[in-house]
PDB file of N, CA and C in Angstrom:
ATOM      1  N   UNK A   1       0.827  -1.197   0.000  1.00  0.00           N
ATOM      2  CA  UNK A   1       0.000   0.000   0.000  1.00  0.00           C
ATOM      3  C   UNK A   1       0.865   1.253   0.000  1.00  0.00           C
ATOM      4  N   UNK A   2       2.252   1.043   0.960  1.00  0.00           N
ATOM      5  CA  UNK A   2       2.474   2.375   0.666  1.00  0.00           C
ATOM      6  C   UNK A   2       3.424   3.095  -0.453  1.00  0.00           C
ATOM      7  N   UNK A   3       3.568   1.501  -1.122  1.00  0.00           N
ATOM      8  CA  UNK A   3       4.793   2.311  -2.391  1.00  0.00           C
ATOM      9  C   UNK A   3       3.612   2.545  -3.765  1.00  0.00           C
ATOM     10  N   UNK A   4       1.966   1.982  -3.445  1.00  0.00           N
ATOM     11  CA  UNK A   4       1.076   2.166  -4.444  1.00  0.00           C
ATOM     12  C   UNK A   4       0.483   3.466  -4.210  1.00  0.00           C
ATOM     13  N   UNK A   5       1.034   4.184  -3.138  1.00  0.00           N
ATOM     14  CA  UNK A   5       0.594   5.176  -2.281  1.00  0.00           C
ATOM     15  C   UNK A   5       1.985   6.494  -2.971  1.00  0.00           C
ATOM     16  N   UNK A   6       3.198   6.061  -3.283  1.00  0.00           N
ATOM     17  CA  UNK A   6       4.205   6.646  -3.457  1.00  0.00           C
ATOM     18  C   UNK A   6       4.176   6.939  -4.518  1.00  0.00           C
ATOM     19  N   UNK A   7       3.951   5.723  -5.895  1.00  0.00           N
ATOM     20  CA  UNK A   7       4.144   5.625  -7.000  1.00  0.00           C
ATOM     21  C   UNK A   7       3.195   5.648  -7.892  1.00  0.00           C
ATOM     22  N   UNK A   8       1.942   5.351  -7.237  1.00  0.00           N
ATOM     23  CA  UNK A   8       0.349   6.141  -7.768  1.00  0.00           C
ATOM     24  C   UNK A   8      -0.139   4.807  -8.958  1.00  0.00           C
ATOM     25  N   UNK A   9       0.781   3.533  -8.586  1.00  0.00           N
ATOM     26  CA  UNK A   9       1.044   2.687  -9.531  1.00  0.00           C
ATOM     27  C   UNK A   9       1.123   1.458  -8.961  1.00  0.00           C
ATOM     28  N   UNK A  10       0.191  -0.030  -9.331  1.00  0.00           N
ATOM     29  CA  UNK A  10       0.883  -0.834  -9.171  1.00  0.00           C
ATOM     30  C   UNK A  10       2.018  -1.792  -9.809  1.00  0.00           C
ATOM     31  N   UNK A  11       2.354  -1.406 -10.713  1.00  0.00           N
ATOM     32  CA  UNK A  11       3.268  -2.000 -11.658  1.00  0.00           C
ATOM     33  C   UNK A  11       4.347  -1.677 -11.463  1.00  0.00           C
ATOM     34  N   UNK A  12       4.510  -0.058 -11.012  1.00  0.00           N
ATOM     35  CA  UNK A  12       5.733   1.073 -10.454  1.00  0.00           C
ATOM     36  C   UNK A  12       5.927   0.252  -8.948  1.00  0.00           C
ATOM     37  N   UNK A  13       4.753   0.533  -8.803  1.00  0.00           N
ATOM     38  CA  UNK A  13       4.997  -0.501  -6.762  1.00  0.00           C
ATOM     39  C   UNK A  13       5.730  -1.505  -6.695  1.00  0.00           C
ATOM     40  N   UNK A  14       5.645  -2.343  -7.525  1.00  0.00           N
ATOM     41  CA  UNK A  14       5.909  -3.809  -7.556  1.00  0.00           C
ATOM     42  C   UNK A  14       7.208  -3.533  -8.308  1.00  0.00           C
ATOM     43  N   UNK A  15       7.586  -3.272  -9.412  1.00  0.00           N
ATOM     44  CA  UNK A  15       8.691  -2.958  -9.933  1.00  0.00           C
ATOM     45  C   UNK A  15       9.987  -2.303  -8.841  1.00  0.00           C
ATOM     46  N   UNK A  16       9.257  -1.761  -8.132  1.00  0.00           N
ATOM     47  CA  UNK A  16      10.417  -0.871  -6.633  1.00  0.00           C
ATOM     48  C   UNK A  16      10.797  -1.745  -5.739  1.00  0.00           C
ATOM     49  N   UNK A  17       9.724  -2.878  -5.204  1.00  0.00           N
ATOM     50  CA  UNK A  17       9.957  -4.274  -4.710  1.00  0.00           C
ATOM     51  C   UNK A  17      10.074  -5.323  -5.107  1.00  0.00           C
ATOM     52  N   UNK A  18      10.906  -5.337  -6.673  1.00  0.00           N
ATOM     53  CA  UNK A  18      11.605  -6.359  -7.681  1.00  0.00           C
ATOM     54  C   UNK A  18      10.331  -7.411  -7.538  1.00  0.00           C
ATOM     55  N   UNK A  19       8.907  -7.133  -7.369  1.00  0.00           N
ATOM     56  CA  UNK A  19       8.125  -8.145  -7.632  1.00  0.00           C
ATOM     57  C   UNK A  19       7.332  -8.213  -8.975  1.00  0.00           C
ATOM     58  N   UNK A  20       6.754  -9.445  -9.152  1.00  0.00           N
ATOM     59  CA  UNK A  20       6.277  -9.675 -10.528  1.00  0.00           C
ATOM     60  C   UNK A  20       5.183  -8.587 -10.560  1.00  0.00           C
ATOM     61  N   UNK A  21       4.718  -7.781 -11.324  1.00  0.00           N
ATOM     62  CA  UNK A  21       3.063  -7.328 -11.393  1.00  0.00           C
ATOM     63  C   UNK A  21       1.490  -8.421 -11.301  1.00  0.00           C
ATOM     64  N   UNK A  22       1.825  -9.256 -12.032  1.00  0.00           N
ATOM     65  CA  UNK A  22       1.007 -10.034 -11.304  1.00  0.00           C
ATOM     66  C   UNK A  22       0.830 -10.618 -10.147  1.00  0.00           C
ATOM     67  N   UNK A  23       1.951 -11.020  -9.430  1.00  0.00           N
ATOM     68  CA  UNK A  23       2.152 -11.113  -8.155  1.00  0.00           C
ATOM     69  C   UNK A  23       1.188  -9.964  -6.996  1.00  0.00           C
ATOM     70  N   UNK A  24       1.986  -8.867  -7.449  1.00  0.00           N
ATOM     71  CA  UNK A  24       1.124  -7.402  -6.545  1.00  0.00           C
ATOM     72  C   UNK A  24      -0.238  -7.546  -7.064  1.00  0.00           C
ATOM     73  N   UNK A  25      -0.432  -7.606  -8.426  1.00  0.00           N
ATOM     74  CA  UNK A  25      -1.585  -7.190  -8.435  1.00  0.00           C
ATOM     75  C   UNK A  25      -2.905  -8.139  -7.650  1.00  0.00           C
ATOM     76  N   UNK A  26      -2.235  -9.361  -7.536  1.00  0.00           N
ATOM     77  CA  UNK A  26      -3.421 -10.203  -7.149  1.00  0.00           C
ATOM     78  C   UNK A  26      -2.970 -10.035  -5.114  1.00  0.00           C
ATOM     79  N   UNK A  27      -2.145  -9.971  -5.015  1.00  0.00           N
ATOM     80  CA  UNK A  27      -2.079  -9.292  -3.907  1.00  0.00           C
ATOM     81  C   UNK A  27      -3.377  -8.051  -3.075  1.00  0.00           C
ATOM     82  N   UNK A  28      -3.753  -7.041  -4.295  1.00  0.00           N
ATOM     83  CA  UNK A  28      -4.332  -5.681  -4.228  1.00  0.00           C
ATOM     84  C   UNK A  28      -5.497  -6.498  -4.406  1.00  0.00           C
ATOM     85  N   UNK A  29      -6.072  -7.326  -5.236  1.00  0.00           N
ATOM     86  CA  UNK A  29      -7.327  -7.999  -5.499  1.00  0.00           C
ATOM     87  C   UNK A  29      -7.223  -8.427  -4.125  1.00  0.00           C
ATOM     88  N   UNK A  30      -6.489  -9.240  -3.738  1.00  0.00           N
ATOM     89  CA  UNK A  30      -7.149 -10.255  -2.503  1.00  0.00           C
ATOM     90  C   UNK A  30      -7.176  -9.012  -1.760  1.00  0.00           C
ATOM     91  N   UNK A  31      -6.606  -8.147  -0.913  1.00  0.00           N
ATOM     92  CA  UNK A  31      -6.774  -7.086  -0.038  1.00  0.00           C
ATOM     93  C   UNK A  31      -7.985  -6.534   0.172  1.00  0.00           C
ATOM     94  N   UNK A  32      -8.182  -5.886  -1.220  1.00  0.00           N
ATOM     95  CA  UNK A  32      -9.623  -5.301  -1.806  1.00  0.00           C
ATOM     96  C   UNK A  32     -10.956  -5.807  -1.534  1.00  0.00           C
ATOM     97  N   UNK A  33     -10.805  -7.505  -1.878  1.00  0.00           N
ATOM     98  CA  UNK A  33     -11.738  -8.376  -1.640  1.00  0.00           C
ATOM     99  C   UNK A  33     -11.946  -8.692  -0.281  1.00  0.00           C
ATOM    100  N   UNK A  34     -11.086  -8.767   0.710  1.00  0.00           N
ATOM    101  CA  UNK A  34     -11.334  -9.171   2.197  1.00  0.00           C
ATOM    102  C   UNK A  34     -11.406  -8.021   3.054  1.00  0.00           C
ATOM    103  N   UNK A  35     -11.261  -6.545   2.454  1.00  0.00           N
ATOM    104  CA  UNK A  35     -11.193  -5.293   3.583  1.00  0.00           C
ATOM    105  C   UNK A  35     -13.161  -5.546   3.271  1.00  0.00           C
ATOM    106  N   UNK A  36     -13.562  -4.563   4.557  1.00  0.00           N
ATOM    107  CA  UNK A  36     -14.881  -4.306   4.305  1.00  0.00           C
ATOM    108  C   UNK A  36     -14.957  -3.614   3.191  1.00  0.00           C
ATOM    109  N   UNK A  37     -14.111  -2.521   2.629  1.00  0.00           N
ATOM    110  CA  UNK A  37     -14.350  -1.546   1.316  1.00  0.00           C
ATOM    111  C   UNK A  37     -12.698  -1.847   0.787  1.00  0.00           C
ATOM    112  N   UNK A  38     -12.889  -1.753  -0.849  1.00  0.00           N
ATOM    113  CA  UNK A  38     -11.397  -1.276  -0.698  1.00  0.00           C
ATOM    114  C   UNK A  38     -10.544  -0.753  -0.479  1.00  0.00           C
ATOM    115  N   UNK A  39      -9.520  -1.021  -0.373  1.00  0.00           N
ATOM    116  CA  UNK A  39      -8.217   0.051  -0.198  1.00  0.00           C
ATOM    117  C   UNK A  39      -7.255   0.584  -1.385  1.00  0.00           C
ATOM    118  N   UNK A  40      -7.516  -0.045  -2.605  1.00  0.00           N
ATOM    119  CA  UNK A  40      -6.638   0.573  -3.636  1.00  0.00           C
ATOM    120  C   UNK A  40      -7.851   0.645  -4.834  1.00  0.00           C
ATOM    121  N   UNK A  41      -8.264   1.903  -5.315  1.00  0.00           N
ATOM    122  CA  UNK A  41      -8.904   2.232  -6.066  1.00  0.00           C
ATOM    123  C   UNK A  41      -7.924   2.491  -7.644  1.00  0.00           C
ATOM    124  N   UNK A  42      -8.479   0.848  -8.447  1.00  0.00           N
ATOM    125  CA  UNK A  42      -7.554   0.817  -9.959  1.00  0.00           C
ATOM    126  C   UNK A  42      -7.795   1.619 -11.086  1.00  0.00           C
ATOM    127  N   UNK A  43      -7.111   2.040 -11.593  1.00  0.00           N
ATOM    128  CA  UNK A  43      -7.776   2.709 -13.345  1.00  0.00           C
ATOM    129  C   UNK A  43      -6.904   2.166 -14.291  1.00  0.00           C
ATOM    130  N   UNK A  44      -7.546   1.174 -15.524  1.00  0.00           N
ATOM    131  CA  UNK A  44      -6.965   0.794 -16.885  1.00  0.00           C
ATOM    132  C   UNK A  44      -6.264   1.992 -17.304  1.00  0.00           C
ATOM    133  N   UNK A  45      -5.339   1.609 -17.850  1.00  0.00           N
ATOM    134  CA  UNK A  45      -4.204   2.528 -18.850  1.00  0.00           C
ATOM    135  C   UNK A  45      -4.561   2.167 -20.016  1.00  0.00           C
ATOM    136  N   UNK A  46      -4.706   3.661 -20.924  1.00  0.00           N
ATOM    137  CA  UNK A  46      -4.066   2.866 -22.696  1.00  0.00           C
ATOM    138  C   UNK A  46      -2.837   2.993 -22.661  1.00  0.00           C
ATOM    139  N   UNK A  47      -2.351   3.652 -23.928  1.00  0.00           N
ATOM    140  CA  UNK A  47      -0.674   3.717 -23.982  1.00  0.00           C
ATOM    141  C   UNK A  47       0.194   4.426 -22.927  1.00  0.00           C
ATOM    142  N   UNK A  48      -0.369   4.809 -22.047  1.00  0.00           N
ATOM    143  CA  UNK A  48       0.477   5.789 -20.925  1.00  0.00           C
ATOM    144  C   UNK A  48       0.099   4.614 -19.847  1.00  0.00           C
ATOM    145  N   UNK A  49      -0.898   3.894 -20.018  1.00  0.00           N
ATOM    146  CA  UNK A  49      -0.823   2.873 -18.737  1.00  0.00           C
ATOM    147  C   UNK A  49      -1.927   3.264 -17.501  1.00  0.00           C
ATOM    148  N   UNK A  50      -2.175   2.421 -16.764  1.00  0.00           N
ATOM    149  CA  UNK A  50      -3.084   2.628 -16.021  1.00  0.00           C
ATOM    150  C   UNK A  50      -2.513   3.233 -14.162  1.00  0.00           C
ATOM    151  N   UNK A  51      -3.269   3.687 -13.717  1.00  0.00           N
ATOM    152  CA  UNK A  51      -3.033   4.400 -12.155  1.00  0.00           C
ATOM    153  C   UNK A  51      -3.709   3.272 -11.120  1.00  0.00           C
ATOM    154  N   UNK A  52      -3.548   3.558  -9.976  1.00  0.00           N
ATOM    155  CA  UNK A  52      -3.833   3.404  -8.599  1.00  0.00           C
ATOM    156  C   UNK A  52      -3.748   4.211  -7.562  1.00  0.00           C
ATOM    157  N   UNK A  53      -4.831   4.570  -6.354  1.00  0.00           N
ATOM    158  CA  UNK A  53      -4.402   5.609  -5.420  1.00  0.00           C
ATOM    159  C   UNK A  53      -5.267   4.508  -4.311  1.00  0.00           C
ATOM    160  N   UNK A  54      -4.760   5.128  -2.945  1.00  0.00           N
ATOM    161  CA  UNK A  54      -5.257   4.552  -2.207  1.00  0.00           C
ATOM    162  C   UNK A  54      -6.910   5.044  -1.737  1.00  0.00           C
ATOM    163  N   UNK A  55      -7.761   4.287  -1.093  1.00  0.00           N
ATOM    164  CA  UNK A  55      -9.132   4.839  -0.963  1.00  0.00           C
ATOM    165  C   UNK A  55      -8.962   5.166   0.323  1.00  0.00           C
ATOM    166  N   UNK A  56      -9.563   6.177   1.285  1.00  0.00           N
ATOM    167  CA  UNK A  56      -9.581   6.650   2.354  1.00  0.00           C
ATOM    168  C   UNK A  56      -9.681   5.058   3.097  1.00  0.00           C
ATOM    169  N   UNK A  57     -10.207   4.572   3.077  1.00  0.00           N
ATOM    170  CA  UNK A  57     -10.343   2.975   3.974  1.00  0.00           C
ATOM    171  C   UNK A  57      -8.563   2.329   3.904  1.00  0.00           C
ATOM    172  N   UNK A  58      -8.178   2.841   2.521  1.00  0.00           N
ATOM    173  CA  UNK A  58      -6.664   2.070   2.405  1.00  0.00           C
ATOM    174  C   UNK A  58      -5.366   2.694   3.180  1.00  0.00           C
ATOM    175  N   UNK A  59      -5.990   4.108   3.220  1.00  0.00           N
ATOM    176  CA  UNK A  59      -4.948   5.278   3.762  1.00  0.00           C
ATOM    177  C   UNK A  59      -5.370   4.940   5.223  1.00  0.00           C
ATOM    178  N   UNK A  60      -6.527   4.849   5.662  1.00  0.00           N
ATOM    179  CA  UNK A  60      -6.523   4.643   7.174  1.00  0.00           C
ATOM    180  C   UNK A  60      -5.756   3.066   7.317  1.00  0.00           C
ATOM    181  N   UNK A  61      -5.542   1.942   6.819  1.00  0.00           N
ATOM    182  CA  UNK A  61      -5.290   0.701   6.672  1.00  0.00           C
ATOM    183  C   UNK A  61      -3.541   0.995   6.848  1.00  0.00           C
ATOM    184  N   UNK A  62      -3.175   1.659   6.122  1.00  0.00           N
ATOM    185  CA  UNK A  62      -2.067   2.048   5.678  1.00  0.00           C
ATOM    186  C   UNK A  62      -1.416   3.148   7.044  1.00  0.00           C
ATOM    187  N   UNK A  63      -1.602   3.952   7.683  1.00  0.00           N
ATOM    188  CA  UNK A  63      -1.543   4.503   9.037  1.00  0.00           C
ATOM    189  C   UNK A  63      -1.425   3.443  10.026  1.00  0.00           C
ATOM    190  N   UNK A  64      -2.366   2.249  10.322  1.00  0.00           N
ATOM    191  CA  UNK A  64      -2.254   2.113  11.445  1.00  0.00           C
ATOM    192  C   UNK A  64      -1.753   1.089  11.431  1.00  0.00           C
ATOM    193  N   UNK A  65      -1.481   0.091  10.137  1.00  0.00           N
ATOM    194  CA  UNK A  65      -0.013  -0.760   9.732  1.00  0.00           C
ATOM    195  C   UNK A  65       0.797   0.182  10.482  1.00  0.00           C
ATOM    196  N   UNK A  66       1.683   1.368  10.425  1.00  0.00           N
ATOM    197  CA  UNK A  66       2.667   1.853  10.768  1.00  0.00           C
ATOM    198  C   UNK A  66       2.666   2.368  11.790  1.00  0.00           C
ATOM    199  N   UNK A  67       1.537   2.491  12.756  1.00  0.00           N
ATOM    200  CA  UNK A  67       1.655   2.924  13.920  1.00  0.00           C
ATOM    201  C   UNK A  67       1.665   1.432  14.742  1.00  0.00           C
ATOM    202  N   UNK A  68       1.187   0.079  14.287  1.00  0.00           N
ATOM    203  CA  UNK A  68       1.863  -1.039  14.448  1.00  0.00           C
ATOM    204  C   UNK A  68       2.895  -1.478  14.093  1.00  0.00           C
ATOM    205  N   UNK A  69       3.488  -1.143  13.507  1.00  0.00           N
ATOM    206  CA  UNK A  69       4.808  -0.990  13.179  1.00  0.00           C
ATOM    207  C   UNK A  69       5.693  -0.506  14.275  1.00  0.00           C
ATOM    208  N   UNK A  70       5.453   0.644  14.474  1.00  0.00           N
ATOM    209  CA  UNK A  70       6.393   1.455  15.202  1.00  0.00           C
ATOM    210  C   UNK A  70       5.714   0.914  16.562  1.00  0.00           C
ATOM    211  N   UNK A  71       5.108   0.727  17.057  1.00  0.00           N
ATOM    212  CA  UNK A  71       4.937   0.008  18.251  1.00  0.00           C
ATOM    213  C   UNK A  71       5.194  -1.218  18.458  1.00  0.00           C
ATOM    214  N   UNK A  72       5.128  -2.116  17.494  1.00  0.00           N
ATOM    215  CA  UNK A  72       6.398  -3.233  17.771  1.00  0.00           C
ATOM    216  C   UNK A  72       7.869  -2.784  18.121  1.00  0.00           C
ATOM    217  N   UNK A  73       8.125  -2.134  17.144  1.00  0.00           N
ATOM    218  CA  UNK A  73       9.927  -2.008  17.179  1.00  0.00           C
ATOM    219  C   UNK A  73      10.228  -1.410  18.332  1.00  0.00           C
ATOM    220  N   UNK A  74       9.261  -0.761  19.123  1.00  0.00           N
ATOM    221  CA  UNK A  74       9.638  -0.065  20.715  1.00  0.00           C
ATOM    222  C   UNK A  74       9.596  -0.857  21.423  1.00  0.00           C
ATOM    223  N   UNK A  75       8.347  -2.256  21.460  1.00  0.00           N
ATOM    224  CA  UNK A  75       8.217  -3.377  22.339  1.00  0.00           C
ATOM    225  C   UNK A  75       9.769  -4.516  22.175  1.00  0.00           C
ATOM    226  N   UNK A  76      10.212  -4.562  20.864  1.00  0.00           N
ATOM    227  CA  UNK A  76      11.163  -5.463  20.705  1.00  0.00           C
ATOM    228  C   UNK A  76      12.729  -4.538  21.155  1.00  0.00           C
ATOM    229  N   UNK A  77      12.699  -2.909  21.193  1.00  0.00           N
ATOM    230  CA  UNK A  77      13.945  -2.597  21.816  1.00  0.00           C
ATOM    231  C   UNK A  77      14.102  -2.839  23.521  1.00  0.00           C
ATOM    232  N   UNK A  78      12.314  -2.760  24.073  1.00  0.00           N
ATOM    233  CA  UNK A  78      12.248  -3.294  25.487  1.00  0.00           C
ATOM    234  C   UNK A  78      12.737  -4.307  25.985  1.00  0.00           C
ATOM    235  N   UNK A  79      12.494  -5.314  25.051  1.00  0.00           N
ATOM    236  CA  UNK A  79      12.666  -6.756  25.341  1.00  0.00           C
ATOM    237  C   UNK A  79      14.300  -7.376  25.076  1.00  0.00           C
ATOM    238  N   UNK A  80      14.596  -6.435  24.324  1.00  0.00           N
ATOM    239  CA  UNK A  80      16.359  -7.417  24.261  1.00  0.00           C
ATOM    240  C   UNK A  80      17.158  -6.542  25.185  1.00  0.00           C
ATOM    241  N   UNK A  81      18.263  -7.703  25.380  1.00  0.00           N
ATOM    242  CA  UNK A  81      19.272  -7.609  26.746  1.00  0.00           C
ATOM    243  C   UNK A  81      20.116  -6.288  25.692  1.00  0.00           C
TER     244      UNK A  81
END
C-alpha cells in the first residue's frame, strides 16, 4: 500500500519491490476483496498505462499498519538484553 501510495502505480509498486506485477496485483485484489471496502482504487491505462491511489479505507489501513509498526519495534527494543 504504501509504495502504491508513493508511485500512484501498481506496476511502479511492484517494480520498486523487484516483484512480478502479477504477483502485486493479485495481492491488491485479494486485499480489496477481504477489507470491508477497498483500499486501492484501480484505473486501466491505454498507452500511458493505467493508475492506482489509495481509498480513504486504504490510507486509514495504511496509518495504522505503521503505527503497528512502530509500536512493535519499541516493544522489541524493550525486550532485548
Amino acid at each position: 500500500l504504501e509504495r502504491i501510495d508513493q508511485y500512484g502505480s501498481i506496476a511502479a509498486a511492484a517494480r520498486s519491490m523487484k516483484l512480478a506485477y502479477r504477483n502485486a496485483w493479485l495481492w491488491v485484489e485479494a486485499m480489496n476483496r477481504l477489507a470491508p471496502s477497498p483500499l486501492v482504487e484501480k484505473r486501466s491505462g491505454g498507452s500511458g498505462g493505467g493508475s492506482a491511489r489509495l481509498t480513504e479505507e486504504g490510507r486509514r489501513a495504511l496509518n495504522q499498519y505503521k503505527a503497528l509498526r512502530a509500536r512493535f519495534q519499541e516493544f522489541l527494543q524493550q525486550v532485548q538484553p
